[in-house]
N, C-alpha and C. Protein backbone atom coordinates (compact mmCIF):
# COMPACT_ATOMS: atom_id res chain seq x y z
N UNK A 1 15.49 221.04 -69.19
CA UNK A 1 15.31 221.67 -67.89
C UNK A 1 16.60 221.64 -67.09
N UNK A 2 17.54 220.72 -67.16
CA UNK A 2 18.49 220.43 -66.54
C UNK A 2 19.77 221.26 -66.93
N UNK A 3 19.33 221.84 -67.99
CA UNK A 3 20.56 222.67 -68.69
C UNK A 3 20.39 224.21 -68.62
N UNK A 4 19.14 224.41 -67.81
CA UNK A 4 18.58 226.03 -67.33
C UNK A 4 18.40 225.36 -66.16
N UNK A 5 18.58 224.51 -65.16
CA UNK A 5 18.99 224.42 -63.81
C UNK A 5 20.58 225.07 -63.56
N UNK A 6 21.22 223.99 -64.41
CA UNK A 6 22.77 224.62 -64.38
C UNK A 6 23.27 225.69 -64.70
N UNK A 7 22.63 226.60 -65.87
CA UNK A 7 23.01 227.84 -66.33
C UNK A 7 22.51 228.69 -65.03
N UNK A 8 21.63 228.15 -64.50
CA UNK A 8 21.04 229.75 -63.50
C UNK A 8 21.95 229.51 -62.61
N UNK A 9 22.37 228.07 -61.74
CA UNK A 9 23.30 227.89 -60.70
C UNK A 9 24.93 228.94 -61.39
N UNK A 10 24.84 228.78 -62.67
CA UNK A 10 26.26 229.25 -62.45
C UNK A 10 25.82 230.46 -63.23
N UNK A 11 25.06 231.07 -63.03
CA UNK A 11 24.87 232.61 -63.82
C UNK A 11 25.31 232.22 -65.04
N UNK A 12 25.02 231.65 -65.82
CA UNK A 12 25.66 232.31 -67.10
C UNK A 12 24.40 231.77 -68.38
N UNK A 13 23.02 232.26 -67.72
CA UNK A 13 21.89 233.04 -69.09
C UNK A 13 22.14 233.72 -69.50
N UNK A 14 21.93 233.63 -70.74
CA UNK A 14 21.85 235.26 -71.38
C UNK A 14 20.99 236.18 -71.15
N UNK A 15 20.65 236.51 -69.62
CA UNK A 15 19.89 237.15 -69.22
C UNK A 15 20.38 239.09 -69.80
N UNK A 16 19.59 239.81 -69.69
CA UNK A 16 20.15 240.85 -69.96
C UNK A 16 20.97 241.97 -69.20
N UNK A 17 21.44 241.13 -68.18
CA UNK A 17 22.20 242.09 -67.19
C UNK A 17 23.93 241.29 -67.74
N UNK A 18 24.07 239.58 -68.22
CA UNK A 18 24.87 239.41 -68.43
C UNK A 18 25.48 239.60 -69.75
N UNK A 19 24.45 239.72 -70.60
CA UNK A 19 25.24 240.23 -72.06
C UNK A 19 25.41 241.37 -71.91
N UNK A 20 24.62 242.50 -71.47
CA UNK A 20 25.93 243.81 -70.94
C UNK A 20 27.29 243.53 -70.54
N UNK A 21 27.16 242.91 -69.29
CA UNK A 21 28.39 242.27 -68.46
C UNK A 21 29.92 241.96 -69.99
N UNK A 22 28.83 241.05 -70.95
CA UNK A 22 29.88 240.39 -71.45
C UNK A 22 29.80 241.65 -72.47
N UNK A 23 29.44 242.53 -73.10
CA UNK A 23 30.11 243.64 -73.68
C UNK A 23 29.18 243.14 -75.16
N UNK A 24 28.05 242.92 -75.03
CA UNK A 24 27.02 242.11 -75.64
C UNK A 24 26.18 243.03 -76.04
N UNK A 25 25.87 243.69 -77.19
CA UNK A 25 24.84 244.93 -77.62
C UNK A 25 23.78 244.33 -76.93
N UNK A 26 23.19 244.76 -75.65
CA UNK A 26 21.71 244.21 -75.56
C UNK A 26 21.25 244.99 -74.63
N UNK A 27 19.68 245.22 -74.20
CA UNK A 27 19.13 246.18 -73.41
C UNK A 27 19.08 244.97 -72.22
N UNK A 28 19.56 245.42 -70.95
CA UNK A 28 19.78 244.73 -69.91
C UNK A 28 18.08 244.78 -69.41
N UNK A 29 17.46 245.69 -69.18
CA UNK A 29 16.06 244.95 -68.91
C UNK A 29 15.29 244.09 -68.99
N UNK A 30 14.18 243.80 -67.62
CA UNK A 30 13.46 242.55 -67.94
C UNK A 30 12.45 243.13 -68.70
N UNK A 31 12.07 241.65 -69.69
CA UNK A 31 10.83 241.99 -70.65
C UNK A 31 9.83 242.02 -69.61
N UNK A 32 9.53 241.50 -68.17
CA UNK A 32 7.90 241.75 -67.97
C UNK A 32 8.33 243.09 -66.96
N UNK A 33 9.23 243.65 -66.51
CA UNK A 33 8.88 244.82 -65.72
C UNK A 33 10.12 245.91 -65.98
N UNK A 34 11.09 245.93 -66.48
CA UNK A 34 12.13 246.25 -67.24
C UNK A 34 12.99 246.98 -66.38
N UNK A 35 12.98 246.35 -64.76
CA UNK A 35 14.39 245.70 -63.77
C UNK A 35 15.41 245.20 -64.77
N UNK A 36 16.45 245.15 -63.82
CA UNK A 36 17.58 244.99 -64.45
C UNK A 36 17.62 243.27 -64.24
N UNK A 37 17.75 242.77 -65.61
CA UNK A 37 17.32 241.32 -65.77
C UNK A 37 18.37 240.69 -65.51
N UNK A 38 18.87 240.15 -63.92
CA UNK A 38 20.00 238.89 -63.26
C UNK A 38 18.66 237.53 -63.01
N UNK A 39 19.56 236.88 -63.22
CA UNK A 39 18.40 235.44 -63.17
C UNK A 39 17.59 235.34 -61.49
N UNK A 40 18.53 236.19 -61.21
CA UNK A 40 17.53 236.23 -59.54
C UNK A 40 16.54 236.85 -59.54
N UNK A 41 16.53 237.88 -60.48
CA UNK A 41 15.45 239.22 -60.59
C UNK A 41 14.64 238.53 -61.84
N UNK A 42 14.80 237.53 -62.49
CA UNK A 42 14.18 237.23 -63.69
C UNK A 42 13.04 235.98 -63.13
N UNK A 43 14.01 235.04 -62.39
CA UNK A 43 13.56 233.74 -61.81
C UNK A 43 12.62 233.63 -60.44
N UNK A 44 12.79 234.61 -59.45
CA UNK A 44 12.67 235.00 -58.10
C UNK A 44 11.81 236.67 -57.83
N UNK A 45 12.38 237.13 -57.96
CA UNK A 45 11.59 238.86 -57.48
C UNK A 45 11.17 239.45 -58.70
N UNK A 46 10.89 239.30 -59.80
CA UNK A 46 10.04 239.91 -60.48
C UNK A 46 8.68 239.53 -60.23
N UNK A 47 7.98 240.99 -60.67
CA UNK A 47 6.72 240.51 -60.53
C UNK A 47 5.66 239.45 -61.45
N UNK A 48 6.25 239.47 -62.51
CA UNK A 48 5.91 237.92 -63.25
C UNK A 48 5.99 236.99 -62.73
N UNK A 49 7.46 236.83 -62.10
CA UNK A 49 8.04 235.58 -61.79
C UNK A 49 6.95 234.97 -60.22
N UNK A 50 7.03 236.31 -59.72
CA UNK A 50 6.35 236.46 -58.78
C UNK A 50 5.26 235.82 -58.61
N UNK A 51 4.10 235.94 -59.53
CA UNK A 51 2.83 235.86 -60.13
C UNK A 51 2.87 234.63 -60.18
N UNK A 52 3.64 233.84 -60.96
CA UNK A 52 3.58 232.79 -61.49
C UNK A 52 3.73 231.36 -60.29
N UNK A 53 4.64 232.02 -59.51
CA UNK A 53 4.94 231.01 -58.46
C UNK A 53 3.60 230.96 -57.44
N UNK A 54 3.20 232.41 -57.22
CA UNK A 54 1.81 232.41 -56.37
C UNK A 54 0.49 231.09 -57.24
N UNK A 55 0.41 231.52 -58.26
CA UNK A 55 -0.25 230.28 -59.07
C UNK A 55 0.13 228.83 -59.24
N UNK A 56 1.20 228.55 -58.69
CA UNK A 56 2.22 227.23 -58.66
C UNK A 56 2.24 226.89 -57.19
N UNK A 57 2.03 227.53 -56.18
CA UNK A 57 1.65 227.65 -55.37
C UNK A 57 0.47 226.79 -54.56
N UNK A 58 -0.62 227.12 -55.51
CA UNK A 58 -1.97 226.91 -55.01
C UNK A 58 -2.46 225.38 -55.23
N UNK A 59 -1.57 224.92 -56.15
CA UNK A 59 -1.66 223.31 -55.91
C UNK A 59 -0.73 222.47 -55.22
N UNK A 60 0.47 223.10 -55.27
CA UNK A 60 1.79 222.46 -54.65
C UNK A 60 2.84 223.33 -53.46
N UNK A 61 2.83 222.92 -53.01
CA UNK A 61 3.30 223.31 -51.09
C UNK A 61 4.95 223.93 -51.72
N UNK A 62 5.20 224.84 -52.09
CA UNK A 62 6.55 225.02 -52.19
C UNK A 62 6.58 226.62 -51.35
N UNK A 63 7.56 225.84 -50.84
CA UNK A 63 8.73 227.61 -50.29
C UNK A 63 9.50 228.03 -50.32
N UNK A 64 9.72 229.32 -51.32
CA UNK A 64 10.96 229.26 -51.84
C UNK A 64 12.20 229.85 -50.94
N UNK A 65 12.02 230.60 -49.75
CA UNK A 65 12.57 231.07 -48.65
C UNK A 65 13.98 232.20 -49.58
N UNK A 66 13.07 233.26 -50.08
CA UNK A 66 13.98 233.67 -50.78
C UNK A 66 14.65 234.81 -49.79
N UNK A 67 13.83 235.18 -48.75
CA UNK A 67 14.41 236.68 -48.01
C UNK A 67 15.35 236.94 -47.98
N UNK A 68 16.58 235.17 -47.18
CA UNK A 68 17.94 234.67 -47.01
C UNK A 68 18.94 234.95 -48.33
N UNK A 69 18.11 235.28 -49.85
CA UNK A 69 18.93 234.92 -50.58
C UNK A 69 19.98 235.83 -51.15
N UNK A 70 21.33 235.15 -50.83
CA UNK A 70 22.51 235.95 -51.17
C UNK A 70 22.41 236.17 -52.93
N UNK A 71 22.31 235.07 -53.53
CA UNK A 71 22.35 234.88 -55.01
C UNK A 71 21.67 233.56 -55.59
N UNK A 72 21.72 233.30 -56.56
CA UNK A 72 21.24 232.14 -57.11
C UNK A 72 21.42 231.03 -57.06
N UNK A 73 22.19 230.70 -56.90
CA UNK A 73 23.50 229.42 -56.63
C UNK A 73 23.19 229.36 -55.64
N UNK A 74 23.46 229.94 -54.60
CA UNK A 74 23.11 229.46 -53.23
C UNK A 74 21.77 229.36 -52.62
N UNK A 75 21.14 229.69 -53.80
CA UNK A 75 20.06 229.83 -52.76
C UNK A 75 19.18 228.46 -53.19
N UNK A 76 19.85 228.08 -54.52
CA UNK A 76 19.28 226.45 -55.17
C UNK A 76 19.82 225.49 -54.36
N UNK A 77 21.03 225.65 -53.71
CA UNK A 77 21.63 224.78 -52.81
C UNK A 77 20.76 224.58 -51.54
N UNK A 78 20.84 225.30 -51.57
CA UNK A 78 19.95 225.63 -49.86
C UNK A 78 18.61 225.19 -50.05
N UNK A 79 17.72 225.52 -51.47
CA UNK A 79 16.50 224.61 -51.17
C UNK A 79 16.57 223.36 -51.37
N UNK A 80 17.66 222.93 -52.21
CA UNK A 80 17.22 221.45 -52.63
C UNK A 80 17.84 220.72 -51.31
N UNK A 81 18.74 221.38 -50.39
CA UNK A 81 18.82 220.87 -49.54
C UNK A 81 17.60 220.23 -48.72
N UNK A 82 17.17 220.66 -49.00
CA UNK A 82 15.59 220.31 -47.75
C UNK A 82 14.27 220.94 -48.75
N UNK A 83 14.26 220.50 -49.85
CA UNK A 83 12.91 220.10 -50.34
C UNK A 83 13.32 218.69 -50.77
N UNK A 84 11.88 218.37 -51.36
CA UNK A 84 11.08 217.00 -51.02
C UNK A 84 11.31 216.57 -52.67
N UNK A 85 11.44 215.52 -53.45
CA UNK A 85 11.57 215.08 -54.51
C UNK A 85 10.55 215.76 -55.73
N UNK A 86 9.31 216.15 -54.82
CA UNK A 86 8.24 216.86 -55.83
C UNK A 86 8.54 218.13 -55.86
N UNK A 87 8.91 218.72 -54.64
CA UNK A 87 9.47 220.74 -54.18
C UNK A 87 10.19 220.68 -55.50
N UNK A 88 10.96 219.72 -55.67
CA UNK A 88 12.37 219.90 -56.15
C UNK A 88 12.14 219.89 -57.70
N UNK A 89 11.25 218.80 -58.08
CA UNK A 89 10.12 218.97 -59.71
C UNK A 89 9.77 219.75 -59.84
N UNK A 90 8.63 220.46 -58.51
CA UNK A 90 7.98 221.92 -59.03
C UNK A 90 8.74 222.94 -59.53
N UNK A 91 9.96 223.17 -58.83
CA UNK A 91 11.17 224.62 -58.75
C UNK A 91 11.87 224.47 -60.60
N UNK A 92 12.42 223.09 -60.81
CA UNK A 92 12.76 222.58 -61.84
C UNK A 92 11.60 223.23 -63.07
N UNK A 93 10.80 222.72 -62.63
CA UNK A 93 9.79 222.51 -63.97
C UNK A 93 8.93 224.25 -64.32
N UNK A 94 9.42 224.82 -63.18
CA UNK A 94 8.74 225.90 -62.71
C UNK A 94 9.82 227.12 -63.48
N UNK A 95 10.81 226.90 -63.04
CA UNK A 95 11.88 228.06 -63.61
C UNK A 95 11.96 227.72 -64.76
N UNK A 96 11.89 226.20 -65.75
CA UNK A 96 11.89 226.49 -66.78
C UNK A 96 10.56 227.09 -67.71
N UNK A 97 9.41 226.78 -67.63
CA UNK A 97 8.38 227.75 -67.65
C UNK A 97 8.65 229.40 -67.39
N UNK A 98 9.15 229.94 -66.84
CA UNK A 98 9.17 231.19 -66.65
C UNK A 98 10.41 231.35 -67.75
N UNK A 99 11.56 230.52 -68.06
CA UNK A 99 12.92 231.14 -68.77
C UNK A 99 12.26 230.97 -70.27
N UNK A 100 10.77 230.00 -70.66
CA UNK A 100 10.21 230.02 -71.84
C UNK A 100 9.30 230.85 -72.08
N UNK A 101 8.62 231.76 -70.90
CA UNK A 101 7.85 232.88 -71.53
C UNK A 101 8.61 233.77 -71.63
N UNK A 102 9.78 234.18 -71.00
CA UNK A 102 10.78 235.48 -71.25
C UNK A 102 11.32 235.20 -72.65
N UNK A 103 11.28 234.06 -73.28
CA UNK A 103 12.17 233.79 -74.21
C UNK A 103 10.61 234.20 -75.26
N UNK A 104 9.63 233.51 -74.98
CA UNK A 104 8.43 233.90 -75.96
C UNK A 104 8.33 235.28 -76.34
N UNK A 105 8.15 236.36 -74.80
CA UNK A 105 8.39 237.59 -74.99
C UNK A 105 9.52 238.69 -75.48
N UNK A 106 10.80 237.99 -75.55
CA UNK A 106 11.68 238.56 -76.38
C UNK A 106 11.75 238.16 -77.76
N UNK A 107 11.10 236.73 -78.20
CA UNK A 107 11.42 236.35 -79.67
C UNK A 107 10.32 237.17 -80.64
N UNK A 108 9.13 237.16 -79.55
CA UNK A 108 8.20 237.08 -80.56
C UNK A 108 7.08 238.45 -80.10
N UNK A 109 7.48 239.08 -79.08
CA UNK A 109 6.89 240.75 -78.65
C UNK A 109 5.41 239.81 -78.24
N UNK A 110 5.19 238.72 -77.68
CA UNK A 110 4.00 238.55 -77.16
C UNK A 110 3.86 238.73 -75.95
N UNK A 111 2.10 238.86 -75.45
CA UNK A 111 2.09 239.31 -74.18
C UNK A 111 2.04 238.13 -73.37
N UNK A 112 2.71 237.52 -72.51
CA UNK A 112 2.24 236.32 -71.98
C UNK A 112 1.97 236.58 -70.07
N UNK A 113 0.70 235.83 -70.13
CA UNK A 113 0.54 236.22 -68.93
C UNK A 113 0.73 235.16 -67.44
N UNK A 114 0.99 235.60 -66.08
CA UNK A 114 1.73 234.70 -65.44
C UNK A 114 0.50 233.91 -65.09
N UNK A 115 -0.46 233.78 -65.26
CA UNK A 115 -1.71 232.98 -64.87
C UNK A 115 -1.42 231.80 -65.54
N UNK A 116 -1.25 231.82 -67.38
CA UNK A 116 -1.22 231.10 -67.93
C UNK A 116 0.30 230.08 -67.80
N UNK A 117 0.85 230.69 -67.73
CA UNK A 117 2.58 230.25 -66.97
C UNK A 117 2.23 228.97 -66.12
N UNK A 118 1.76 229.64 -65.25
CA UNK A 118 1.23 228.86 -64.30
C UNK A 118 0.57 227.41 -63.87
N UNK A 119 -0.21 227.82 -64.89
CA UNK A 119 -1.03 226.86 -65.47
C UNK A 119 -0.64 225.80 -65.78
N UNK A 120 0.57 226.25 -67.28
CA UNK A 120 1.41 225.26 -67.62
C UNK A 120 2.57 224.36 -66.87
N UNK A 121 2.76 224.74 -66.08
CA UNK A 121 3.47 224.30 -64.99
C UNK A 121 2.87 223.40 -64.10
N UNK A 122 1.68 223.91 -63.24
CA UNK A 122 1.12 222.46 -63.02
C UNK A 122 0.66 221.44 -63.76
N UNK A 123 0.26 221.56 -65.13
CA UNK A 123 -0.46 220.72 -65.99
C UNK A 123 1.03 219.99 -65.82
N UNK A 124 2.16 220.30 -66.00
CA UNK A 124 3.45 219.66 -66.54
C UNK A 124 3.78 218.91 -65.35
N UNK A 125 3.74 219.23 -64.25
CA UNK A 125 3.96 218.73 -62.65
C UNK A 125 3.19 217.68 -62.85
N UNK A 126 1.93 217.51 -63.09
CA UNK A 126 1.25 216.34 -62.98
C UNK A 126 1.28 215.50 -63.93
N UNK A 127 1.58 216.14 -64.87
CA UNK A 127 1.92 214.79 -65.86
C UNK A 127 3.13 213.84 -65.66
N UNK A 128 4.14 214.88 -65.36
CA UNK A 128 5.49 213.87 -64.58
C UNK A 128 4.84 212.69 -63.17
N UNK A 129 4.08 214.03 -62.39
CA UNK A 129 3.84 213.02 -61.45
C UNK A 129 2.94 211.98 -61.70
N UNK A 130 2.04 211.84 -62.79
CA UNK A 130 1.83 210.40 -63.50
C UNK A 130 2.54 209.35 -63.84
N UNK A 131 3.71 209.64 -64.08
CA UNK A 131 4.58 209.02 -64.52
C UNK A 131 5.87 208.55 -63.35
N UNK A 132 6.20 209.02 -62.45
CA UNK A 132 6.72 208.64 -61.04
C UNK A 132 5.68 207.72 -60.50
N UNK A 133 4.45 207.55 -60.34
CA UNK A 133 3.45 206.29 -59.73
C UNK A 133 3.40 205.09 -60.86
N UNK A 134 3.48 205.22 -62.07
CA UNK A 134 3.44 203.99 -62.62
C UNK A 134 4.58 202.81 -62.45
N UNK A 135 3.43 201.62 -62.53
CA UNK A 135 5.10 200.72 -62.76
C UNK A 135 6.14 200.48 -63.61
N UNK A 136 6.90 200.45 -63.64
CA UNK A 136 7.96 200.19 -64.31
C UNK A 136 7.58 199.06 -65.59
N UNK A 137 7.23 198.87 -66.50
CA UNK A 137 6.86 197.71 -67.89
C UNK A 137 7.87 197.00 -67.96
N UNK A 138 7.74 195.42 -67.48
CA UNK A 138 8.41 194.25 -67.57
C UNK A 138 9.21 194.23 -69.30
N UNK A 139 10.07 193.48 -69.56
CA UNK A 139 10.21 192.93 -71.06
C UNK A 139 8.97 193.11 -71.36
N UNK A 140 8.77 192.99 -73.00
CA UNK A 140 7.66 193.01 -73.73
C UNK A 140 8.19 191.66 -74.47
N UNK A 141 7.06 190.56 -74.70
CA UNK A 141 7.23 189.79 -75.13
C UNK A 141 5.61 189.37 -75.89
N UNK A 142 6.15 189.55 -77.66
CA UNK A 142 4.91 188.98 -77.83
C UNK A 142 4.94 187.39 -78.61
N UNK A 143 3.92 186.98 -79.00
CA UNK A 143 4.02 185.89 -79.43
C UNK A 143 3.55 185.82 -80.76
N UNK A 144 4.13 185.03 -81.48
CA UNK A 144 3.91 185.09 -83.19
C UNK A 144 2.99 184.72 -83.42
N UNK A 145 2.01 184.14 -82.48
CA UNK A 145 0.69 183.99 -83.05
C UNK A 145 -0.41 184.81 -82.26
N UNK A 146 0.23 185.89 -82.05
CA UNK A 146 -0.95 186.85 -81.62
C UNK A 146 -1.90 187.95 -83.16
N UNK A 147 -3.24 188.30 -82.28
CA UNK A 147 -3.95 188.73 -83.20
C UNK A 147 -4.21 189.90 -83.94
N UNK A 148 -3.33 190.45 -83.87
CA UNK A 148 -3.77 192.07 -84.18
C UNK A 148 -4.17 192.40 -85.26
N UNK A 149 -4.90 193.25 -85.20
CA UNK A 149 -6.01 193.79 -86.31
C UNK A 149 -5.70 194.98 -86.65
N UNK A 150 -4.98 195.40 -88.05
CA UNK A 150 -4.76 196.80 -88.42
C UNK A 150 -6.15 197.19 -88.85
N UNK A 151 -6.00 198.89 -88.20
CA UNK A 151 -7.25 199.55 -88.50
C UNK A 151 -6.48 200.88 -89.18
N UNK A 152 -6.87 201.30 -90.36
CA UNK A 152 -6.99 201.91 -91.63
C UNK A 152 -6.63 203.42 -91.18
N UNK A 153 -6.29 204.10 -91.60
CA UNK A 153 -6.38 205.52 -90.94
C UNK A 153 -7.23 206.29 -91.90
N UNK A 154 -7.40 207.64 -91.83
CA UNK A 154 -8.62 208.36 -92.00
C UNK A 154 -8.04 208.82 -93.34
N UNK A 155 -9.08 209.13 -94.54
CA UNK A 155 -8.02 209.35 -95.71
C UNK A 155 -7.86 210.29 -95.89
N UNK A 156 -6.70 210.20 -96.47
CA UNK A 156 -6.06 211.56 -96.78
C UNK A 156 -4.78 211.37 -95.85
N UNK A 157 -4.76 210.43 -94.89
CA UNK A 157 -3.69 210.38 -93.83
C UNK A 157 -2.48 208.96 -94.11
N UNK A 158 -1.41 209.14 -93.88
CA UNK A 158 -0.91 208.45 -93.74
C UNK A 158 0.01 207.20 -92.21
N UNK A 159 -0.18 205.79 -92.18
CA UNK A 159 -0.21 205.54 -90.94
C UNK A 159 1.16 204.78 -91.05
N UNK A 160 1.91 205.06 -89.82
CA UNK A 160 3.89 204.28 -90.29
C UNK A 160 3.73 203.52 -89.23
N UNK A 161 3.57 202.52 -89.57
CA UNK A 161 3.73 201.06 -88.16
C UNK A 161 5.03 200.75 -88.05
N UNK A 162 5.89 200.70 -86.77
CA UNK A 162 7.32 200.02 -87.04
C UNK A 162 7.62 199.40 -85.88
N UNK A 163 8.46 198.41 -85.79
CA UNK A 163 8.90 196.99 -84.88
C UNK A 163 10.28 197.12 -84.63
N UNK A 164 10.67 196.47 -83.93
CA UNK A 164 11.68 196.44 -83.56
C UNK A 164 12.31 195.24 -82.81
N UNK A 165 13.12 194.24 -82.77
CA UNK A 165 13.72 193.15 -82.19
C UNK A 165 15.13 193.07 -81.74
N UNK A 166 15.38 192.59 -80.51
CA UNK A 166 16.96 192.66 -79.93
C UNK A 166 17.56 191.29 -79.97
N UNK A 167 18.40 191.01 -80.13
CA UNK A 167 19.58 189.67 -80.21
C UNK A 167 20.23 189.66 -79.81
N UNK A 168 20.50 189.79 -78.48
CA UNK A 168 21.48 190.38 -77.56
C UNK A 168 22.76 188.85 -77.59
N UNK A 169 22.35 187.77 -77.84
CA UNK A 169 23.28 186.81 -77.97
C UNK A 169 24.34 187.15 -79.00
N UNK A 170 23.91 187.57 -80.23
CA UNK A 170 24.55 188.09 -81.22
C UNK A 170 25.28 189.32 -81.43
N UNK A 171 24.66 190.55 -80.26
CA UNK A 171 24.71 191.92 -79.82
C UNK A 171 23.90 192.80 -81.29
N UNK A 172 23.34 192.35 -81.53
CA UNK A 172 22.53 193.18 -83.07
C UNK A 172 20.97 192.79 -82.47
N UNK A 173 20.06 194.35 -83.57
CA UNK A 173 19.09 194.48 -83.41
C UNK A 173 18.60 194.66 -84.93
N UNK A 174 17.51 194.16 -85.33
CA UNK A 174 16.87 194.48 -86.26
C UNK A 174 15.35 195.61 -86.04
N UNK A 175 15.19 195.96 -87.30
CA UNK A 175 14.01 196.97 -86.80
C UNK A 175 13.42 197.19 -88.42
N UNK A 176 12.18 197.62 -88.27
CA UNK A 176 11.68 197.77 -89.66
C UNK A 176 10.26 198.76 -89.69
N UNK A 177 9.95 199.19 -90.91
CA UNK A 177 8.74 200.28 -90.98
C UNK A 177 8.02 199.68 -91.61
N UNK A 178 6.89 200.32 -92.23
CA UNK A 178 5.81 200.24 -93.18
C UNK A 178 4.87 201.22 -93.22
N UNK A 179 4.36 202.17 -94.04
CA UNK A 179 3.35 203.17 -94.28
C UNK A 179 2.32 202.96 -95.09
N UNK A 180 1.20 202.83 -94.78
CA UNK A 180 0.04 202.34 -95.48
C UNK A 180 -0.48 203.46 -95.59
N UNK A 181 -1.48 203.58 -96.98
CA UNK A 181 -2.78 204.96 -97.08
C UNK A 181 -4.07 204.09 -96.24
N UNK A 182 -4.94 205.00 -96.50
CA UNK A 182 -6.16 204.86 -95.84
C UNK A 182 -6.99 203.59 -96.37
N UNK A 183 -6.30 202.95 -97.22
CA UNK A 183 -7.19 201.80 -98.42
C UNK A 183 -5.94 200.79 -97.67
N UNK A 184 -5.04 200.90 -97.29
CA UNK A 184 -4.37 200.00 -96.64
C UNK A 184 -2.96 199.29 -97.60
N UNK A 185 -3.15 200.50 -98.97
CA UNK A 185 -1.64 200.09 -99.91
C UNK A 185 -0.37 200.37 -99.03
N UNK A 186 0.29 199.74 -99.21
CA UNK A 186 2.10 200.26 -99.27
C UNK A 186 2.25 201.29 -99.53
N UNK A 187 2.98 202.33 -99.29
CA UNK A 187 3.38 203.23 -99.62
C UNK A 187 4.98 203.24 -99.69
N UNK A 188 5.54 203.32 -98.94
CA UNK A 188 6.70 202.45 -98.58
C UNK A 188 7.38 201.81 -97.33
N UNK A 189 8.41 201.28 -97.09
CA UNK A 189 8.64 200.30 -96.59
C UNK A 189 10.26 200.41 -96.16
N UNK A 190 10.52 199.96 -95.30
CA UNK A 190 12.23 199.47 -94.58
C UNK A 190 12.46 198.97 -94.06
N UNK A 191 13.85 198.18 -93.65
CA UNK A 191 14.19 197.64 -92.31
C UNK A 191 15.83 197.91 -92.26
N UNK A 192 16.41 197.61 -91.17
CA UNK A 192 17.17 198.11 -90.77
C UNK A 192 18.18 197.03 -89.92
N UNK A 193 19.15 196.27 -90.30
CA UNK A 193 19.80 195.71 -88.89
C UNK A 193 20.77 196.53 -88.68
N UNK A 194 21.41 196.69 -87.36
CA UNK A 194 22.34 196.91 -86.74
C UNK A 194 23.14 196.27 -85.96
């Protein structure tokens, strides 16, 4: 996401207005309305893009205050200036969702629709924001005489248990696998120091 934050700040997607630009055999139109595809018109005023944010919208308070907007770059400056740590997730998590259905619809001629976009975007918002409220997990420390009970996996399947230990006195770590079938044989096996 962070690497289609930066490409849109500095224009340089391969959107289809810029591989013209760069002398790039390509049809400069957008795949959902076939405007001339600049990441402002791809990300912001299309009517996909459009669509999609109205649906992104309806759970999360964002404004994108585009009327002002000179271009792209500035106009990311200007919101993150004064949105809120979540504004700033939604927009993130939001433009990349839209740069993966344009990419669906050019790889693969599917129809994708901005409802479902949408969708995916909040499902993805909230799962991060699950993960911003939890606490932080202390060291893990277990003890060699704890009980655990391997349970078998389903057959036909195979199950890879693996561990891992730090020695930071020493600066080395050891680590190791094991793959059992459903009857609970070996299958095979490793370990690893470093």
């Amino acid at each position: 996401m962070k690497i289609v934050l930066w490409r849109f700040v500095h224009d340089c997607l391969p959107t289809g207005f810029q591989l013209v630009r760069r002398h790039i055999p390509a049809n400069d139109g957008c795949f959902f309305c076939n405007r001339t595809e600049s990441v402002e018109h791809l990300f912001l005023l299309c009517p996909f893009a459009r669509s999609v944010w109205k649906g992104v919208k309806e759970e999360f308070s964002v404004s994108l205050c585009r009327k002002d907007m000179v271009n792209g770059r500035q106009w990311m400056f200007d919101f993150l200036a004064h949105a809120s740590k979540l504004q700033a997730t939604v927009v993130a998590i939001t433009l990349w969702h839209i740069w993966e259905a344009r990419n669906e619809v050019r790889n693969n001629g599917t129809n994708v629709h901005p409802a479902r976009t949408a969708l995916k975007v909040r499902a993805y918002v909230r799962m991060v924001l699950q993960h911003y409220s939890k606490p932080k997990p202390g060291p893990r420390r277990e003890s060699s005489s704890s009980t655990l009970i391997w349970t078998p996996p389903p057959a036909g399947v195979v199950a890879v248990n693996v561990d891992a230990a730090l020695f930071p006195s020493i600066r080395q770590m050891g680590m190791g696998f094991v793959a059992r079938n459903h009857l609970g044989k070996c299958m095979f096996a490793g370990n690893e120091q470093l």
